[in-house]
C-alpha atoms as a PDB file:
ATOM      1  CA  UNK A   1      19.433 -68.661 114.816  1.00  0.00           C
ATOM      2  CA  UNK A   2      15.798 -69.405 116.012  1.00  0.00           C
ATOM      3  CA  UNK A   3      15.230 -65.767 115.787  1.00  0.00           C
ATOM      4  CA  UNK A   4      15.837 -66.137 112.450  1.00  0.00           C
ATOM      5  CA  UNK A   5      13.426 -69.286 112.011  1.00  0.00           C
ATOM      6  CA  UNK A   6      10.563 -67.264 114.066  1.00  0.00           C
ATOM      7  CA  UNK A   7      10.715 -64.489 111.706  1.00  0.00           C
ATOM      8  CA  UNK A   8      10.496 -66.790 109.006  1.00  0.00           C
ATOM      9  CA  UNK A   9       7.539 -68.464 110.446  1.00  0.00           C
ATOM     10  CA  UNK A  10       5.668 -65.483 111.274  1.00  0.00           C
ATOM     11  CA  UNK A  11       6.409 -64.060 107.642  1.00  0.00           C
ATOM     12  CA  UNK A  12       4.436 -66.820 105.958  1.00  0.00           C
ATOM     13  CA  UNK A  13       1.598 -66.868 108.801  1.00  0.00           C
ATOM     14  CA  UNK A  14       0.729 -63.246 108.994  1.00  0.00           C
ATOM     15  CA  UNK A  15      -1.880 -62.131 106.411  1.00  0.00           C
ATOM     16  CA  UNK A  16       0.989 -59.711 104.355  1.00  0.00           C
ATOM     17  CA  UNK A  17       3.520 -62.566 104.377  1.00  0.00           C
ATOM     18  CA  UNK A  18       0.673 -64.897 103.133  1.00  0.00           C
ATOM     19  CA  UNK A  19       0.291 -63.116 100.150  1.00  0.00           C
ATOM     20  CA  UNK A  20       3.717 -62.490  99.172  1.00  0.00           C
ATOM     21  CA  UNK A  21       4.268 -65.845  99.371  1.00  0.00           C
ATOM     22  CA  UNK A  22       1.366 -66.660  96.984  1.00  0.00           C
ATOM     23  CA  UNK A  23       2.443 -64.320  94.690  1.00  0.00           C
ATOM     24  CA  UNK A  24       6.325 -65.234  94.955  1.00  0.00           C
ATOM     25  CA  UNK A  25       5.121 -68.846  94.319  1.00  0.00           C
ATOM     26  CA  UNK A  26       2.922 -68.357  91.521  1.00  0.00           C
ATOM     27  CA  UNK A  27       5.622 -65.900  90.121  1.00  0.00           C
ATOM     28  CA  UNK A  28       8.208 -68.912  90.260  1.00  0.00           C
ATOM     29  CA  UNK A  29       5.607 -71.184  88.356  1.00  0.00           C
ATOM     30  CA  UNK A  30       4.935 -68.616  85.614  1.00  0.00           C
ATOM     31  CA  UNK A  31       8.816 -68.374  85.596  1.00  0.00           C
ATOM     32  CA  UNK A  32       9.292 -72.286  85.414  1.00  0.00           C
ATOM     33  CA  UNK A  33       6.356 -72.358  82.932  1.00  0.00           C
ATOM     34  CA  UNK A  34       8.211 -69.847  80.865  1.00  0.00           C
ATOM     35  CA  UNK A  35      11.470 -71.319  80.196  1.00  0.00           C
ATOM     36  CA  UNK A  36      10.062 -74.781  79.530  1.00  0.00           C
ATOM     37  CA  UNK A  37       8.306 -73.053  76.687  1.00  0.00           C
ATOM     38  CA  UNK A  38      12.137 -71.129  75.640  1.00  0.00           C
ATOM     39  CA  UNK A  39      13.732 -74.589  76.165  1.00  0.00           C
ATOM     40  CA  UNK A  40      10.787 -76.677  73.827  1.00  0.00           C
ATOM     41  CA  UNK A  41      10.713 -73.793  70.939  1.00  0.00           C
ATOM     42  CA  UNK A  42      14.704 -73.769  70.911  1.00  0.00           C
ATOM     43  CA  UNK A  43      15.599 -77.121  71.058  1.00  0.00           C
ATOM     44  CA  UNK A  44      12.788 -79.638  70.279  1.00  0.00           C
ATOM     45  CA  UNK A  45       9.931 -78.134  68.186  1.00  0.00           C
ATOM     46  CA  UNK A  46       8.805 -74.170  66.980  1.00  0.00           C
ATOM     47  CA  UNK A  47       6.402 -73.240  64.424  1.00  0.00           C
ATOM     48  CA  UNK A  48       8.641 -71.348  61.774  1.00  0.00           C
ATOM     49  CA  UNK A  49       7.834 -69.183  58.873  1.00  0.00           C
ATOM     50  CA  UNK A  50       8.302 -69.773  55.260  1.00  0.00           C
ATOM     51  CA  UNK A  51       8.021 -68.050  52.500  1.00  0.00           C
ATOM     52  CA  UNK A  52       9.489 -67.251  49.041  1.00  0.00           C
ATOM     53  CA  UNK A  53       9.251 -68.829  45.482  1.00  0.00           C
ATOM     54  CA  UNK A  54      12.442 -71.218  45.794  1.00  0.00           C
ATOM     55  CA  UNK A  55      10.412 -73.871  47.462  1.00  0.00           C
ATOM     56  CA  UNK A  56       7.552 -73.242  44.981  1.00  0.00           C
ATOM     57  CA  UNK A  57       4.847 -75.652  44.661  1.00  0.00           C
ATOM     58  CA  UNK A  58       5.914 -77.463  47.879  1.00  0.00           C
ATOM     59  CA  UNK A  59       5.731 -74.210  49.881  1.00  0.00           C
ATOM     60  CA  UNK A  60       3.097 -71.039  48.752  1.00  0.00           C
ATOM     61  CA  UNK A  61       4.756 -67.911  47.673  1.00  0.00           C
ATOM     62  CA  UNK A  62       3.788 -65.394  50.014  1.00  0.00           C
ATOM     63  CA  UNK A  63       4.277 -67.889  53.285  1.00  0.00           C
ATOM     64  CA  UNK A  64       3.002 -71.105  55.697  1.00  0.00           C
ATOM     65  CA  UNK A  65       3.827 -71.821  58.946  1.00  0.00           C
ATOM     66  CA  UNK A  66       4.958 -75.019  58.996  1.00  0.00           C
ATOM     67  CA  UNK A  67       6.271 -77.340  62.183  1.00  0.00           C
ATOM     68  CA  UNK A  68      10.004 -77.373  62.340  1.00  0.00           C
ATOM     69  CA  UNK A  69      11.335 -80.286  64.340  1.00  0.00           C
ATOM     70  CA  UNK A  70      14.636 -78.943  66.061  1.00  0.00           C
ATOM     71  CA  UNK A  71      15.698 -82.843  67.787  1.00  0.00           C
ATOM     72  CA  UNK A  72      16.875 -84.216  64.988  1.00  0.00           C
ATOM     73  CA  UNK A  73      19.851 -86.357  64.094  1.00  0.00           C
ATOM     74  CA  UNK A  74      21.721 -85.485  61.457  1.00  0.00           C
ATOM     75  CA  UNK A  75      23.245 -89.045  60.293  1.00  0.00           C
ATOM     76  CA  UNK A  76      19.213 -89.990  59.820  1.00  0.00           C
ATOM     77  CA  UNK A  77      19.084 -87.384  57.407  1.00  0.00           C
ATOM     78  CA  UNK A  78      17.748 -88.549  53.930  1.00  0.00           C
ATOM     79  CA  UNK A  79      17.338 -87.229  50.460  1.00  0.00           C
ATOM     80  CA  UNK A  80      13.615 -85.517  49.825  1.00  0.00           C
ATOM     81  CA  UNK A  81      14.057 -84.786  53.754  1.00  0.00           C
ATOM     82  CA  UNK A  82      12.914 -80.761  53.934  1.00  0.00           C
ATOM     83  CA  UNK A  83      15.429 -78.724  56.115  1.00  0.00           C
ATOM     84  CA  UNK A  84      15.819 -75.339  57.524  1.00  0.00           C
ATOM     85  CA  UNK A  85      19.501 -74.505  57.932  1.00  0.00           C
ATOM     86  CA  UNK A  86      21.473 -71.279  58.114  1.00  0.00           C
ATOM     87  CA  UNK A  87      22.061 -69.529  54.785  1.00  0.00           C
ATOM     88  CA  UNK A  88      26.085 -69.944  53.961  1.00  0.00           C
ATOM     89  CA  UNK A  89      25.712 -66.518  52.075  1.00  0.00           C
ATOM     90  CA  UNK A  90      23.942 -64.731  54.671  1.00  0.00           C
ATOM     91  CA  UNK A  91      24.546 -66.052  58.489  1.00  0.00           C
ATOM     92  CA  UNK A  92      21.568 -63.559  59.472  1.00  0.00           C
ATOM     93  CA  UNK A  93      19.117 -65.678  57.245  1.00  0.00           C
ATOM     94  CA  UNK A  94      17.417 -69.063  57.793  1.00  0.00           C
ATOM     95  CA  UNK A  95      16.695 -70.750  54.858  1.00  0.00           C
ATOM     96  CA  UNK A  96      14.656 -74.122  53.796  1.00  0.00           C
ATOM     97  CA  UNK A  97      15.341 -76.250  51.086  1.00  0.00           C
ATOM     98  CA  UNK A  98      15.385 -79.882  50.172  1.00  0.00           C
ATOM     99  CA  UNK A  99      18.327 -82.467  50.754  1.00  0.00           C
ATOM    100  CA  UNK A 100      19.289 -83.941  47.134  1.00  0.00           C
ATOM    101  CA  UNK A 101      22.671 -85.585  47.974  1.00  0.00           C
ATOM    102  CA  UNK A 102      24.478 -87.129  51.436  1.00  0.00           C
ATOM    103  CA  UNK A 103      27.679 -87.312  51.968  1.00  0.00           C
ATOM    104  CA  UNK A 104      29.600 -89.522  49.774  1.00  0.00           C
ATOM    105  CA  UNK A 105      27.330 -89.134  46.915  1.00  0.00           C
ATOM    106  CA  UNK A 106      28.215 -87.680  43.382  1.00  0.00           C
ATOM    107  CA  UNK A 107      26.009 -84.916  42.441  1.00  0.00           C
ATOM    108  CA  UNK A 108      25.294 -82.753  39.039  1.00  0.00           C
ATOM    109  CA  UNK A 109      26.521 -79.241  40.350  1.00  0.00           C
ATOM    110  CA  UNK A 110      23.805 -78.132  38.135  1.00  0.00           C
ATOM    111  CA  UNK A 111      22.058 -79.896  36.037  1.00  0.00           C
ATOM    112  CA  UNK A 112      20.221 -76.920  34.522  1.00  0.00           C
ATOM    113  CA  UNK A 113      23.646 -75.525  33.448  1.00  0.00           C
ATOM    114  CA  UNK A 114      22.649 -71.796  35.003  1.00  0.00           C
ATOM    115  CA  UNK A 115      25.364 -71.654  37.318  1.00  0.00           C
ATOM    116  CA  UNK A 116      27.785 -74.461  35.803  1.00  0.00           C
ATOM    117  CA  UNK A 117      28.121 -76.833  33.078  1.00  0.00           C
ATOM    118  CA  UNK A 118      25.528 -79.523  33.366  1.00  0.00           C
ATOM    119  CA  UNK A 119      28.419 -81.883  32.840  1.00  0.00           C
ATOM    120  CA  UNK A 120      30.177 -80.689  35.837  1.00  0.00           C
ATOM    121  CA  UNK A 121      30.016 -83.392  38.619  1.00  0.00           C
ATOM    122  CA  UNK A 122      31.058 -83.237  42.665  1.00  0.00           C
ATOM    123  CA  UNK A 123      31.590 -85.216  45.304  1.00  0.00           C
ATOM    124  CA  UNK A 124      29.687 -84.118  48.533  1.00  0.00           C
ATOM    125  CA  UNK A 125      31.996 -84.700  51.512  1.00  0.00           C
ATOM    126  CA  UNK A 126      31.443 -86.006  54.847  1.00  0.00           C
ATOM    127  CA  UNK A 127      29.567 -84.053  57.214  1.00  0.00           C
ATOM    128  CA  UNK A 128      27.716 -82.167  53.977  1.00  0.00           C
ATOM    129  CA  UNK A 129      24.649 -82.341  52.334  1.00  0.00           C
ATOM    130  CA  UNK A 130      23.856 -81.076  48.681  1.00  0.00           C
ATOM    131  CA  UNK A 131      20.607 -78.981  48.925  1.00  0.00           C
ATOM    132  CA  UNK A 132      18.344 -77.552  46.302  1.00  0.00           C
ATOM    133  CA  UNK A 133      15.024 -75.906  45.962  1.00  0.00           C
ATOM    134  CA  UNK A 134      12.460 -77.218  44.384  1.00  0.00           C
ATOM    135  CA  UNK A 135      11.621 -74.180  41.724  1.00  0.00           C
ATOM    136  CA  UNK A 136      15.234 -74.221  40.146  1.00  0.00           C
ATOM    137  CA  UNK A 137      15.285 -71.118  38.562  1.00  0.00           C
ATOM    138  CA  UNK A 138      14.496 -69.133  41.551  1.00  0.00           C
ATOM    139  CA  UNK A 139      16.228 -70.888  44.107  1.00  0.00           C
ATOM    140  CA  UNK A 140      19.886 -70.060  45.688  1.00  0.00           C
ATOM    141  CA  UNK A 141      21.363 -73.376  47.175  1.00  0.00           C
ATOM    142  CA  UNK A 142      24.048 -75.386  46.918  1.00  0.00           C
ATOM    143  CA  UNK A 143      24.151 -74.933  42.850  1.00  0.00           C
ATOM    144  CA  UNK A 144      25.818 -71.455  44.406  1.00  0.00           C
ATOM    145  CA  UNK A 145      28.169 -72.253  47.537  1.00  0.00           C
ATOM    146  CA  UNK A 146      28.489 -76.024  47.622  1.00  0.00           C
ATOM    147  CA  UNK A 147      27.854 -78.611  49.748  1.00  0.00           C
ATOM    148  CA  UNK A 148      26.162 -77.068  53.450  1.00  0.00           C
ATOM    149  CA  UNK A 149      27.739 -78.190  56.264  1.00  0.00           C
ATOM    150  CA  UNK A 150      25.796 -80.991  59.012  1.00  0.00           C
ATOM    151  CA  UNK A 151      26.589 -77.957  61.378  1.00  0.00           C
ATOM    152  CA  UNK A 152      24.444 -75.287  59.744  1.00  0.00           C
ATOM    153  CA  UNK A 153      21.584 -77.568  59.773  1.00  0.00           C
ATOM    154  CA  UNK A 154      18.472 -76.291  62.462  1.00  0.00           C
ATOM    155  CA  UNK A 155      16.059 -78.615  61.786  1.00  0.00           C
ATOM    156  CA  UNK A 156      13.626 -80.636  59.730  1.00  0.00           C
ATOM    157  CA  UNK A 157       9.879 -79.267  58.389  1.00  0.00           C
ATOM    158  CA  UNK A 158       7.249 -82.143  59.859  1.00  0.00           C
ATOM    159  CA  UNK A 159       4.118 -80.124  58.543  1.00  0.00           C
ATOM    160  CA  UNK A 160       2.339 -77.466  57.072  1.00  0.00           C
ATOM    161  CA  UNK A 161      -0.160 -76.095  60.085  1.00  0.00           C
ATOM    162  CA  UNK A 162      -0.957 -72.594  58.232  1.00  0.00           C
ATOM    163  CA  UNK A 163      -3.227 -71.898  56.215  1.00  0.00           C
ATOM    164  CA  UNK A 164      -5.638 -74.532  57.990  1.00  0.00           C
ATOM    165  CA  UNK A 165      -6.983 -75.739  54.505  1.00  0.00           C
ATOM    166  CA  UNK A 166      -3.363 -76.515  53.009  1.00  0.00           C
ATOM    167  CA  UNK A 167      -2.301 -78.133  56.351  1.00  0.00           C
ATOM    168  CA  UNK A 168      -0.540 -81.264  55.811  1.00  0.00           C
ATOM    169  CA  UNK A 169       2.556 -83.888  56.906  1.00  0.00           C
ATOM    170  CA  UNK A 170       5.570 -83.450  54.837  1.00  0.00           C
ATOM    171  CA  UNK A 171       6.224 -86.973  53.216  1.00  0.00           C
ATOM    172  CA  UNK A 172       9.227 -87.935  51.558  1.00  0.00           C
ATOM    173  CA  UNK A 173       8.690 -88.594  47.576  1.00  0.00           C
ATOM    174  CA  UNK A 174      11.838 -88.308  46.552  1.00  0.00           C
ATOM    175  CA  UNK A 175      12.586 -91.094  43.986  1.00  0.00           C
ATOM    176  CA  UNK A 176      16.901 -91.897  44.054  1.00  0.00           C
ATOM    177  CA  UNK A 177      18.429 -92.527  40.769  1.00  0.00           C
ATOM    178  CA  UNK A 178      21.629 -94.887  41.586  1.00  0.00           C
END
């Protein structure tokens, strides 16, 4: 046993073992460094993507990086609130549209009558929100599959950050009609 100390000792003394331990330490730092950048980009905030016309003039056509904020709760959502969830047509593609309707509130399926009568009315249920974009015609949301699931939801756009002269803070301007 205090062979096995001695050899221990002598590793980190001699001028070999001194620089394998260096480098072994500042290997485990780069390491630790590493996955606290994994952990912050997957589960607090990551600069996403967007781009498309659905979310035309809130969003450019041909794309923005914009601040996603992945900590979010979902029972603070609110209508205007901007929201990147994954697409209940396509599981491979993350979308982001605007929340219109919470759960318990009666909705126009569509009040542009494209996809359904504009008379047509529905109840979102619990644990759903009714999304939209905000260019109608060019937008696939829940005019097409229904209310998205709480579940689906990723997380909430905070800001615009790209290009530098568009960058901006999301507000909420969504006026409610009770």
């Amino acid at each position: 046993m205090f062979g096995m100390f001695r050899a221990w000792r002598t590793s980190r003394t001699s001028p070999a073992g001194r620089v394998f331990w260096r480098v072994g330490y500042r290997g485990l730092q780069a390491v630790n460094f590493l996955c606290a950048i994994h952990l912050l980009g997957e589960h607090v905030v990551t600069v996403s993507l967007i781009e498309g016309p659905s979310m035309f003039p809130t969003m450019g056509l041909t794309g923005e990086a914009v601040l996603e904020l992945k900590w979010i709760d979902p029972r603070k959502l609110q209508r205007g609130d901007l929201l990147t969830y994954i697409s209940p047509l396509d599981p491979t593609r993350k979308v982001c549209k605007r929340v219109t309707g919470l759960a318990g509130d009666v909705v126009c399926v569509d009040p542009t009558g494209q996809y359904a009568p504009s008379t047509e009315h529905v109840v979102i249920p619990r644990n759903h929100i009714w999304v939209t974009g905000d260019n109608l015609p060019w937008s696939r949301d829940s005019r097409m599959y229904g209310p998205v699931p709480l579940g689906l939801v990723k997380g909430k756009m905070y800001a615009r950050v790209w290009p530098l002269q568009d960058a901006t803070i999301f507000r909420n301007t969504f006026d409610f009609i009770d």
